[in-house]
Protein backbone atom coordinates (compact mmCIF):
# COMPACT_ATOMS: atom_id res chain seq x y z
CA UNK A 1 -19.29 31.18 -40.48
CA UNK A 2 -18.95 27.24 -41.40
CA UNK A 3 -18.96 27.20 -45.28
CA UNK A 4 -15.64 27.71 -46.32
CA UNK A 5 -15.81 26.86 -50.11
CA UNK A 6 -13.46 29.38 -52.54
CA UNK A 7 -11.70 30.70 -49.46
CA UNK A 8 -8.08 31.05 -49.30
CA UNK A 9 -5.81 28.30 -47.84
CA UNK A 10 -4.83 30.20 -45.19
CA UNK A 11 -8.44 31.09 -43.79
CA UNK A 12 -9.19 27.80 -43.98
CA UNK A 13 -6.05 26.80 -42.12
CA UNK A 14 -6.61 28.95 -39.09
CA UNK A 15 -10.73 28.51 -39.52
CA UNK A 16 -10.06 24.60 -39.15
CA UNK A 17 -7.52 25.26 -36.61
CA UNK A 18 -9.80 26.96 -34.03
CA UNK A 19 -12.85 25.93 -35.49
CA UNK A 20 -14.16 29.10 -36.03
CA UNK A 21 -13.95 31.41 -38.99
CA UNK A 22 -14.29 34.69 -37.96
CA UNK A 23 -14.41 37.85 -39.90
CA UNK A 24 -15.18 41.69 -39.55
CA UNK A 25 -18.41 43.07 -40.71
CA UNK A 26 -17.53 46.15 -42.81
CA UNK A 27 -19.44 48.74 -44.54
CA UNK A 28 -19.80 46.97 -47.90
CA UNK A 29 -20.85 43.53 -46.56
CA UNK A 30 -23.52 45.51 -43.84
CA UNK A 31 -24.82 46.98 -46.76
CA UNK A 32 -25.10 43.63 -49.12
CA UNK A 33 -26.52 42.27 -45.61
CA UNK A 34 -29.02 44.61 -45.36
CA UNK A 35 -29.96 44.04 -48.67
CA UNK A 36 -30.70 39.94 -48.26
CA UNK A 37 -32.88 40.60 -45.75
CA UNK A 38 -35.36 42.94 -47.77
CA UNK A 39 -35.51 41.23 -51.09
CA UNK A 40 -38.55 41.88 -53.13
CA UNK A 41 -40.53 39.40 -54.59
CA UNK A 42 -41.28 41.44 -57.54
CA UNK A 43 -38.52 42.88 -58.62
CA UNK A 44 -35.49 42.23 -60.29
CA UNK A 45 -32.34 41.49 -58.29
CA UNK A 46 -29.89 43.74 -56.76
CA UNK A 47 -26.36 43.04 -57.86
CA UNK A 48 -23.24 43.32 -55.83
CA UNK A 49 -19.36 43.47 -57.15
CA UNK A 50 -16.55 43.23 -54.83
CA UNK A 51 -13.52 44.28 -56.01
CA UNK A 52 -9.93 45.16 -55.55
CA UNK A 53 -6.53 44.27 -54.43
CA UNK A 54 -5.46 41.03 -53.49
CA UNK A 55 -5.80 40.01 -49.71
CA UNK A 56 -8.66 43.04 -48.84
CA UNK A 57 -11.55 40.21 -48.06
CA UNK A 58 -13.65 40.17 -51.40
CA UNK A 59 -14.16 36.69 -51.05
CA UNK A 60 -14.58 36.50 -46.82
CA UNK A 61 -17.58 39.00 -47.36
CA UNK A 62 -18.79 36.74 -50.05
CA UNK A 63 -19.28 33.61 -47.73
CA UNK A 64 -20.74 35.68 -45.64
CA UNK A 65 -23.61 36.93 -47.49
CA UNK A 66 -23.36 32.90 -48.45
CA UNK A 67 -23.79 32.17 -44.76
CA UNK A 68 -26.71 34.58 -44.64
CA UNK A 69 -28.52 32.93 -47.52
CA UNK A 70 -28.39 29.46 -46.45
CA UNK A 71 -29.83 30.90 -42.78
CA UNK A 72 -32.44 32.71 -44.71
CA UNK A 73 -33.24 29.34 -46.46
CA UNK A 74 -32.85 30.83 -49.89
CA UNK A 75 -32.51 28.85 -52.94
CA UNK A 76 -28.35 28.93 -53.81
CA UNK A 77 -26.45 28.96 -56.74
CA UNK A 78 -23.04 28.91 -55.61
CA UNK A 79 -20.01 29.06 -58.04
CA UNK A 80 -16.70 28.84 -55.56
CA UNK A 81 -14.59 30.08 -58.38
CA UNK A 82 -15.57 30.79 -61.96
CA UNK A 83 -12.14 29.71 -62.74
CA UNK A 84 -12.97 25.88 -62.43
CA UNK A 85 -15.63 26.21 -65.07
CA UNK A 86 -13.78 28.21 -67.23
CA UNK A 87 -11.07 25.62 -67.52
CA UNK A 88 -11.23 22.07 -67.26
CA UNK A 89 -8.65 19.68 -65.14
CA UNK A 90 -6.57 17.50 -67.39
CA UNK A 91 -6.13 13.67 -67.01
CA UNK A 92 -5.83 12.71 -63.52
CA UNK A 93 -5.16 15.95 -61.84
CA UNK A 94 -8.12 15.81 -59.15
CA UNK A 95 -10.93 19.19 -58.10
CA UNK A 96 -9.65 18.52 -54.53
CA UNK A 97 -7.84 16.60 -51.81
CA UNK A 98 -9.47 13.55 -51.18
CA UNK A 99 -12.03 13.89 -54.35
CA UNK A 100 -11.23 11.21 -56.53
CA UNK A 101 -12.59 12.78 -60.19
CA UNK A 102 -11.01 13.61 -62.87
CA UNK A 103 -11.82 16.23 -65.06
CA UNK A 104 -14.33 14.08 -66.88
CA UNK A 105 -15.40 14.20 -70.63
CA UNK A 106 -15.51 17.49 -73.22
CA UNK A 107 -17.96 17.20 -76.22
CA UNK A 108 -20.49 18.67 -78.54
CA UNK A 109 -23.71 19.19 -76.49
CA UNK A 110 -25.85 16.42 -78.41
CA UNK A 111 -28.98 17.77 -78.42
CA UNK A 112 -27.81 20.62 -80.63
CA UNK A 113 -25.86 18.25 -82.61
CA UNK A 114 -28.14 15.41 -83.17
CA UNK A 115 -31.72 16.93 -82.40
CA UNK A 116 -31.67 20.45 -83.14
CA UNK A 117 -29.17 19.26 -86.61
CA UNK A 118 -26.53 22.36 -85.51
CA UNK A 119 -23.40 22.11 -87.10
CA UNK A 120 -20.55 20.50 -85.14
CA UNK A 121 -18.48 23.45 -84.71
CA UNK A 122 -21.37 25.44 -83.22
CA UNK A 123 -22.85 23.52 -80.85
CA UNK A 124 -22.65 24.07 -77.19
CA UNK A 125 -19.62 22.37 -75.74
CA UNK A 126 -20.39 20.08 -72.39
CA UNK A 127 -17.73 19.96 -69.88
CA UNK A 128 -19.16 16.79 -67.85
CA UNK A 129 -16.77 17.29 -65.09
CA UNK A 130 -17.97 20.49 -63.37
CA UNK A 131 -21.17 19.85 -64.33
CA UNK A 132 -21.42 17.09 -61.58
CA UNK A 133 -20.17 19.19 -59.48
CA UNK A 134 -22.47 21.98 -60.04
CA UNK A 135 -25.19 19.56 -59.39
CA UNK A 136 -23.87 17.83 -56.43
CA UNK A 137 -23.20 21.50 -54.89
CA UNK A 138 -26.89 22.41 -55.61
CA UNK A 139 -27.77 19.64 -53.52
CA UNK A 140 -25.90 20.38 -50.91
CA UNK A 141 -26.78 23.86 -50.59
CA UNK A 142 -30.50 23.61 -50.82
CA UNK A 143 -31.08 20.61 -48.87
CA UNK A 144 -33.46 22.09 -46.12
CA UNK A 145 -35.49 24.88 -48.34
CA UNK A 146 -37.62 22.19 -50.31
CA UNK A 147 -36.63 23.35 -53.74
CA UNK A 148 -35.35 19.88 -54.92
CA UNK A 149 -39.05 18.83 -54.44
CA UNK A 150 -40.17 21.73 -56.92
CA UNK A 151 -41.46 19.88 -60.40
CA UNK A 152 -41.17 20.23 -63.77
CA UNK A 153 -43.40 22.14 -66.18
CA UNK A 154 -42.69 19.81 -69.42
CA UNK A 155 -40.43 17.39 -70.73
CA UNK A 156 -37.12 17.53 -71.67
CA UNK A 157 -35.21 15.37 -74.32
CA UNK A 158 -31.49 14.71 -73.67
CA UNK A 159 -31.00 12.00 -76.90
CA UNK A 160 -33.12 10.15 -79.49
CA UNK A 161 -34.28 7.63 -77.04
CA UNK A 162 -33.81 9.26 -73.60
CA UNK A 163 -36.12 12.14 -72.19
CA UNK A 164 -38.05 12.96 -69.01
CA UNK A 165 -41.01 13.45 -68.11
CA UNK A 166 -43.03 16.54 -67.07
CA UNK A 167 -43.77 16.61 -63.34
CA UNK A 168 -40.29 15.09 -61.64
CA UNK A 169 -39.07 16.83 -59.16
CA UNK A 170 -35.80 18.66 -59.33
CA UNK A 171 -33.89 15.72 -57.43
CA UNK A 172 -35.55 12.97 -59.29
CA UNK A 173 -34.23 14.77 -62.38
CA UNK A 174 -30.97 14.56 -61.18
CA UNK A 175 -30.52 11.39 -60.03
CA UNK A 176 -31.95 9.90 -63.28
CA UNK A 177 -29.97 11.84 -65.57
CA UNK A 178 -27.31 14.02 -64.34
CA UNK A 179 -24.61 11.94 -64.62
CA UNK A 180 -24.69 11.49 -68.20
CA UNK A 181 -26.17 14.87 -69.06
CA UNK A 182 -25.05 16.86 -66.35
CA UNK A 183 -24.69 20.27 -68.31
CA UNK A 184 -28.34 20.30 -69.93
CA UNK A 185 -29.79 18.96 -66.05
CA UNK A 186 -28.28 22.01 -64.68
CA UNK A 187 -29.87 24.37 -67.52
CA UNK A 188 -32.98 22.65 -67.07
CA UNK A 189 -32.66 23.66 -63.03
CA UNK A 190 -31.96 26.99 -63.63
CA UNK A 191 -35.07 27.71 -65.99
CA UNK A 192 -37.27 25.66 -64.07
CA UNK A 193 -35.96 27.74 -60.67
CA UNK A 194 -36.15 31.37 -62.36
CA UNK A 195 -39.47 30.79 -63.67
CA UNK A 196 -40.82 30.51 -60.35
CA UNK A 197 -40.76 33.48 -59.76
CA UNK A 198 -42.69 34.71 -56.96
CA UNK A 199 -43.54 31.19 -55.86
CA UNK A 200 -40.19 30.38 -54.85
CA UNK A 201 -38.31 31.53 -52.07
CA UNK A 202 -35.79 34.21 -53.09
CA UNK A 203 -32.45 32.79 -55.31
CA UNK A 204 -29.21 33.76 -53.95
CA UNK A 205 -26.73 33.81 -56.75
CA UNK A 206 -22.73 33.96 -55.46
CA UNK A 207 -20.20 33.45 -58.00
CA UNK A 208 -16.41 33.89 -57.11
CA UNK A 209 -13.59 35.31 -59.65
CA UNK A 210 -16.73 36.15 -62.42
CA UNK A 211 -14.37 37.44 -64.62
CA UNK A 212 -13.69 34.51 -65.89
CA UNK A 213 -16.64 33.63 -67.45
CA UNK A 214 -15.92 36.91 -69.42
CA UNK A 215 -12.83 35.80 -70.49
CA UNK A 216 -11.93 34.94 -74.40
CA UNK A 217 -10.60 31.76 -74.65
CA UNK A 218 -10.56 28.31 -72.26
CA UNK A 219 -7.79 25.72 -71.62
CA UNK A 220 -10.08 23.06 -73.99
CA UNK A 221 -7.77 22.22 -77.08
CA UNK A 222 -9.22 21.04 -80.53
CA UNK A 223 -7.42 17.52 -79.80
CA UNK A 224 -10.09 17.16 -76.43
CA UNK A 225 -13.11 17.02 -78.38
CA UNK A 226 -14.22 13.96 -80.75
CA UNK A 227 -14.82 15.14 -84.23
CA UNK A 228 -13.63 18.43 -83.72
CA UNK A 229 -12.02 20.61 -86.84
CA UNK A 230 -8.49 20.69 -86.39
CA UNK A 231 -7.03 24.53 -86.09
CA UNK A 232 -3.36 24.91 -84.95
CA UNK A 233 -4.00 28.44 -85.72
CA UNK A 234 -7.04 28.75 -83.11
CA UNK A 235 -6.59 25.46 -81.10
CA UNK A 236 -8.36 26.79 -77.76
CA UNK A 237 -11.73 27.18 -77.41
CA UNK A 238 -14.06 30.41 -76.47
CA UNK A 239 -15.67 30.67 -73.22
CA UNK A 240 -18.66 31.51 -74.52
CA UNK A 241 -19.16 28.48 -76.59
CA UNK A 242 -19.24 26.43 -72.87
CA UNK A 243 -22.88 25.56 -72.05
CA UNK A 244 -22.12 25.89 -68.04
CA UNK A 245 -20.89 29.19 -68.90
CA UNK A 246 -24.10 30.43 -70.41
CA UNK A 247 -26.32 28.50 -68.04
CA UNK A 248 -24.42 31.02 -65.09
CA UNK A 249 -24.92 33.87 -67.20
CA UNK A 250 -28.82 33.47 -66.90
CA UNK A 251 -28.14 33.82 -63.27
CA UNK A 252 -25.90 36.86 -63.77
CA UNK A 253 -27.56 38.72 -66.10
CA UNK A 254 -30.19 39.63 -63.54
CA UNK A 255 -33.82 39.38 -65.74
CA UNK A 256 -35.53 37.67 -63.21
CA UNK A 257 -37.33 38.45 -60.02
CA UNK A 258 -36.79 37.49 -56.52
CA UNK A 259 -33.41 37.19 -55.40
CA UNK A 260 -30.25 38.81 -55.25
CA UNK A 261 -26.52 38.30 -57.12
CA UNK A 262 -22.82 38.87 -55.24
CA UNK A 263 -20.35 38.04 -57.13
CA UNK A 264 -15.85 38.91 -56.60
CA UNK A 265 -12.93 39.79 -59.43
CA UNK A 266 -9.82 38.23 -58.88
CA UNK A 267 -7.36 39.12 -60.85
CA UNK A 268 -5.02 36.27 -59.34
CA UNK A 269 -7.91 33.88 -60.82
CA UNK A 270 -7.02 33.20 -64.16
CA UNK A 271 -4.75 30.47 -64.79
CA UNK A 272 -4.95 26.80 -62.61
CA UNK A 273 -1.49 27.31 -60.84
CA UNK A 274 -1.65 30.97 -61.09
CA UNK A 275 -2.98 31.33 -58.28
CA UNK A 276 -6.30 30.23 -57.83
CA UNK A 277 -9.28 29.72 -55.41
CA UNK A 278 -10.12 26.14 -55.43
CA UNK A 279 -13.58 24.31 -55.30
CA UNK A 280 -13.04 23.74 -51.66
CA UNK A 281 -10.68 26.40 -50.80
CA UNK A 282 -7.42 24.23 -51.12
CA UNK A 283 -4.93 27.11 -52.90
CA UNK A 284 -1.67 27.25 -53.76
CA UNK A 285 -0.83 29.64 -50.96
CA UNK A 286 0.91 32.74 -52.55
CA UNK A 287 4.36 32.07 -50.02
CA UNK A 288 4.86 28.81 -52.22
CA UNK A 289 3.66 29.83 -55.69
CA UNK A 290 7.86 29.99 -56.67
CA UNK A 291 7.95 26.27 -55.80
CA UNK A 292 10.31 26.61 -52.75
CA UNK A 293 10.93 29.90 -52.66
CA UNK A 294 9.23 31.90 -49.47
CA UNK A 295 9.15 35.55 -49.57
CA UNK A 296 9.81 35.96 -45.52
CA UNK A 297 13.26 34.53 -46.48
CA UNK A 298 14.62 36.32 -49.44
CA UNK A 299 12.39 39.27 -49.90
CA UNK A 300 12.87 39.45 -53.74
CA UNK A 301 15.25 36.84 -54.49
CA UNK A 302 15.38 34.63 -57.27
CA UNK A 303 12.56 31.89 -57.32
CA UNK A 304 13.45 28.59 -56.66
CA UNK A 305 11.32 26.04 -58.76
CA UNK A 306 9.87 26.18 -62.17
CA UNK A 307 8.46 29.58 -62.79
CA UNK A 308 4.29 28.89 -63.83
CA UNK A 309 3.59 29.89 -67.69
CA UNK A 310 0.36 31.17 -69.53
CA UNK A 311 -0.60 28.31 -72.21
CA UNK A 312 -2.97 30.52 -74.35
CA UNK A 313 -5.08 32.19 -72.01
CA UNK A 314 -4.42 35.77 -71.93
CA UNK A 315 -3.43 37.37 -68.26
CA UNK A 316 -5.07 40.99 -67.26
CA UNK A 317 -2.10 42.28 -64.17
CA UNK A 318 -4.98 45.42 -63.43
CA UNK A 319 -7.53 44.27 -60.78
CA UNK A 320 -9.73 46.82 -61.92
CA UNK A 321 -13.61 45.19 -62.53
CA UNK A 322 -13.89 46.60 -66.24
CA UNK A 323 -10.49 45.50 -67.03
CA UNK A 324 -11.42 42.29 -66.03
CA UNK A 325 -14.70 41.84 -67.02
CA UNK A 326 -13.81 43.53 -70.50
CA UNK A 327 -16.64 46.09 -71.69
CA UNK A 328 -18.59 43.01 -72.96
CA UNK A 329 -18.77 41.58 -69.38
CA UNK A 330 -19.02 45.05 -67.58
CA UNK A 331 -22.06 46.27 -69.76
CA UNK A 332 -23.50 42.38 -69.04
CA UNK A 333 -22.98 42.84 -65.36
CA UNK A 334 -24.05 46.79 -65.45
CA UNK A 335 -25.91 47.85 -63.36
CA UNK A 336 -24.09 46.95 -60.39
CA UNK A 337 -22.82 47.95 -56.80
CA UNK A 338 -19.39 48.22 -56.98
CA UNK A 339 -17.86 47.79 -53.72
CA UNK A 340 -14.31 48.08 -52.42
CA UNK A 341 -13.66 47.47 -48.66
CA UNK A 342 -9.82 48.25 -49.03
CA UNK A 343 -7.60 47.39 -45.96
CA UNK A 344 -8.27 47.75 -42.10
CA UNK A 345 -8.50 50.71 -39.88
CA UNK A 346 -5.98 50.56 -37.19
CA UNK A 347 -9.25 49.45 -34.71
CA UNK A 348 -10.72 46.72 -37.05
CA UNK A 349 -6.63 45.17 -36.64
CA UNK A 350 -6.93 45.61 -32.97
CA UNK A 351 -9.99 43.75 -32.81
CA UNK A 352 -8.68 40.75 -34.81
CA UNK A 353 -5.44 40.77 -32.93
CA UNK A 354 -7.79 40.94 -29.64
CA UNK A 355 -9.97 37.81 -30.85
CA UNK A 356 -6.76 35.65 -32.21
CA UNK A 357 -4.92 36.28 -28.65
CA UNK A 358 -8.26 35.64 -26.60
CA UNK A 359 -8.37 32.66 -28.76
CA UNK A 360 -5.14 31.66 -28.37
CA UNK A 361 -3.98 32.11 -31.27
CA UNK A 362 -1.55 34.40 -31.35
CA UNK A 363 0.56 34.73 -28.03
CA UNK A 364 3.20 37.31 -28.57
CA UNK A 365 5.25 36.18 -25.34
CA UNK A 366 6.10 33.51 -28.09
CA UNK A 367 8.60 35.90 -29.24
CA UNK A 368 9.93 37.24 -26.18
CA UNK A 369 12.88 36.07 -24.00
CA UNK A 370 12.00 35.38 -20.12
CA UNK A 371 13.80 38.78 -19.63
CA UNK A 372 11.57 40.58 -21.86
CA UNK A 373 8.48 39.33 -20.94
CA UNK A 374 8.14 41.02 -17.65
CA UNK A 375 9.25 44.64 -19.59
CA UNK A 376 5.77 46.33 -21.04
CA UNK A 377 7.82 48.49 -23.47
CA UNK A 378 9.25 45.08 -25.42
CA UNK A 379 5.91 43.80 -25.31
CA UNK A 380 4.54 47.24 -26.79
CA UNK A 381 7.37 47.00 -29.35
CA UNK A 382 6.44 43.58 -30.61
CA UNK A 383 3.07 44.58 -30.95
CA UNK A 384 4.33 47.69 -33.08
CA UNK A 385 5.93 45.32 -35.02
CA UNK A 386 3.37 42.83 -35.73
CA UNK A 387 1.13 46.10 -37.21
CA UNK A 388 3.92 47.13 -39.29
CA UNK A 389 4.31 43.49 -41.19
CA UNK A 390 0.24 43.50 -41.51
CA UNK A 391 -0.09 47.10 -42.87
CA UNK A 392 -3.63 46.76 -41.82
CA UNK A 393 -4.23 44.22 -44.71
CA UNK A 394 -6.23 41.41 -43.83
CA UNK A 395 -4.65 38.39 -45.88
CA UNK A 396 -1.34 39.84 -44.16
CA UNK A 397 -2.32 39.35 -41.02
CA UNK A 398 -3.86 35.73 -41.34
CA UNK A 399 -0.16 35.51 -42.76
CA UNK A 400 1.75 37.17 -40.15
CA UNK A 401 -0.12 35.26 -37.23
CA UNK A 402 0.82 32.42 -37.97
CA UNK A 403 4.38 33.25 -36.84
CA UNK A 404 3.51 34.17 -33.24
């Protein structure tokens, strides 16, 4: 696997460190597998849900149906975390290391506003930001199946004086106007792309942490938007008022033909510093989330640091998909293949303890005195011991690894 977007920090430490991402195929992600390779051109899409516990793989077997996808030369739609559209990034504070934009502008979508004459307070609100990024992803995901050449059925007007024309292809439209009108350019992809239907290779649609575009309110305050009606009652904005938010919902809500939907629930997703699965992958890792406070040293000790705080958004502790989703975004989402992978069989860890040591990766003679190394029992016992600290659970033993 190479694509490594909305993984955690530390698969993507020990992917870049061996340059190799490896993974276990399990039930769940055989079946999803299966399942990309038979889609049907005239049906609607199967939908897939991986769920549970933190550190069980939900979003591992999501790349890899990603991987799949791209091999299959599907179209993609690929959300890395629903989180970052959910909630914009304030000021300065950059997507990524070594991407230098901000969080870019917040406004009333202007076609509603100044062409369709919608009142202010219900118009569509653009976050520019993740737009670009939306569209600069799309790019980069379908550059070899020749859907950027696909062209459009009819015009579309952005302002007064700007519109364009029927019959530019999909990256024409984007370089001419997604910059300014990123959020409407990405609507206008996704309609043009559905309607396809079977003339179109099939759409792969992978959103990670989709629970959040169920969730009731954003981090957008009153004070971020131009115009906007001033409510210290209500001062954060719904999620469903976002117009990247309902453009991803067309992909979710699965009325189309020809293609196929896998999406994750996170329940650590739901707050930037939470704990969160970034655009490229580049988390907080959970052993530093208490500023400098690491749980192998005082197993639950106070936290040293300042402690991270909810500002508005509500946080759901159950992992569960319909607490998550919330019956409006479970009955959206329904019907659905829940799947839950759990934790590893005691072969599955011998197999990725076999490929990290054949790697190199781990060495267990690390931990052993000159002394011990020649003795088979201490090298049995430190073997015991590494299973014991993983517990069979696969962010555990990415963890564990790293100190032998």
């Amino acid at each position: 696997m190479s694509e490594t977007s909305g993984l955690s920090a530390e698969y993507n430490r020990i992917g870049n460190a061996v340059t190799e991402f490896a993974y276990i195929e399990r039930a769940g992600l055989k079946m999803v597998s299966e399942k990309l390779n038979k889609i049907q051109a005239d049906t609607t899409p199967n939908r897939f849900l991986f769920y549970g516990p933190d550190g069980i793989g939900k979003r591992t077997s999501l790349a890899s149906a990603l991987e799949q996808a791209v091999d299959n030369k599907n179209v993609i739609f690929f959300i890395p975390n629903g989180l970052d559209i959910r909630q914009v990034r304030k000021g300065k504070r950059k997507y990524t290391i070594g991407d230098t934009r901000s969080g870019g502008r917040v406004e009333r979508n202007y076609y509603d506003k100044n062409i369709k004459k919608i009142p202010h307070h219900e118009c569509r609100i653009d976050t520019h930001g993740q737009g670009m990024i939306l569209l600069d992803n799309f790019i980069k995901d379908n550059s070899e199946n020749g859907i950027l050449e696909t062209k459009t059925t009819k015009s579309y007007i952005f302002t007064d004086t700007i519109k364009s024309e029927a019959g530019i292809t999909l990256a024409e439209l984007i370089k001419s106007n997604g910059k300014q009108f990123s959020n409407d350019v990405f609507g206008i992809i996704v309609k043009e792309v559905l309607n396809l239907g079977k003339n179109r290779p099939p759409v792969f649609v992978a959103v990670n942490s989709v629970n959040n575009l169920y969730a009731e309110k954003t981090n957008i305050n009153y004070a971020m938007i131009k115009d906007e009606l001033i409510d210290e009652h209500d001062p954060l904005k719904d999620t469903k008022d976002l117009n990247l938010v309902q453009q991803v919902k067309k992909l979710l809500r699965g009325d189309w033909e020809n293609g196929a939907v896998v999406t994750t629930v996170r329940q650590r997703d739901q707050i930037y510093g939470y704990e969160q699965t970034g655009q490229r992958g580049t988390t907080r890792d959970s052993r530093r989330r208490h500023g400098f406070h690491h749980e192998w040293q005082l197993a639950g000790g106070a936290a040293v640091g300042k402690p991270t705080t909810p500002t508005g958004c509500q946080i759901i502790m159950s992992d569960h998909p319909i607490d998550l989703l919330g019956e409006e975004g479970f009955r959206e989402m329904d019907p659905h293949v829940p799947i839950m992978e759990g934790d590893f069989n005691a072969s599955q860890v011998d197999t990725m303890i076999a490929y990290y040591q054949k790697i190199g990766y781990i060495n267990f003679n690390n931990v052993l005195t000159e002394e011990q190394k020649g003795d088979t029992r201490e090298k049995e016992q430190i073997q015991k011991e590494f299973r014991m600290l993983v517990d069979r659970n696969p962010e555990q033993l990415l963890k564990v690894a790293a100190f032998y």
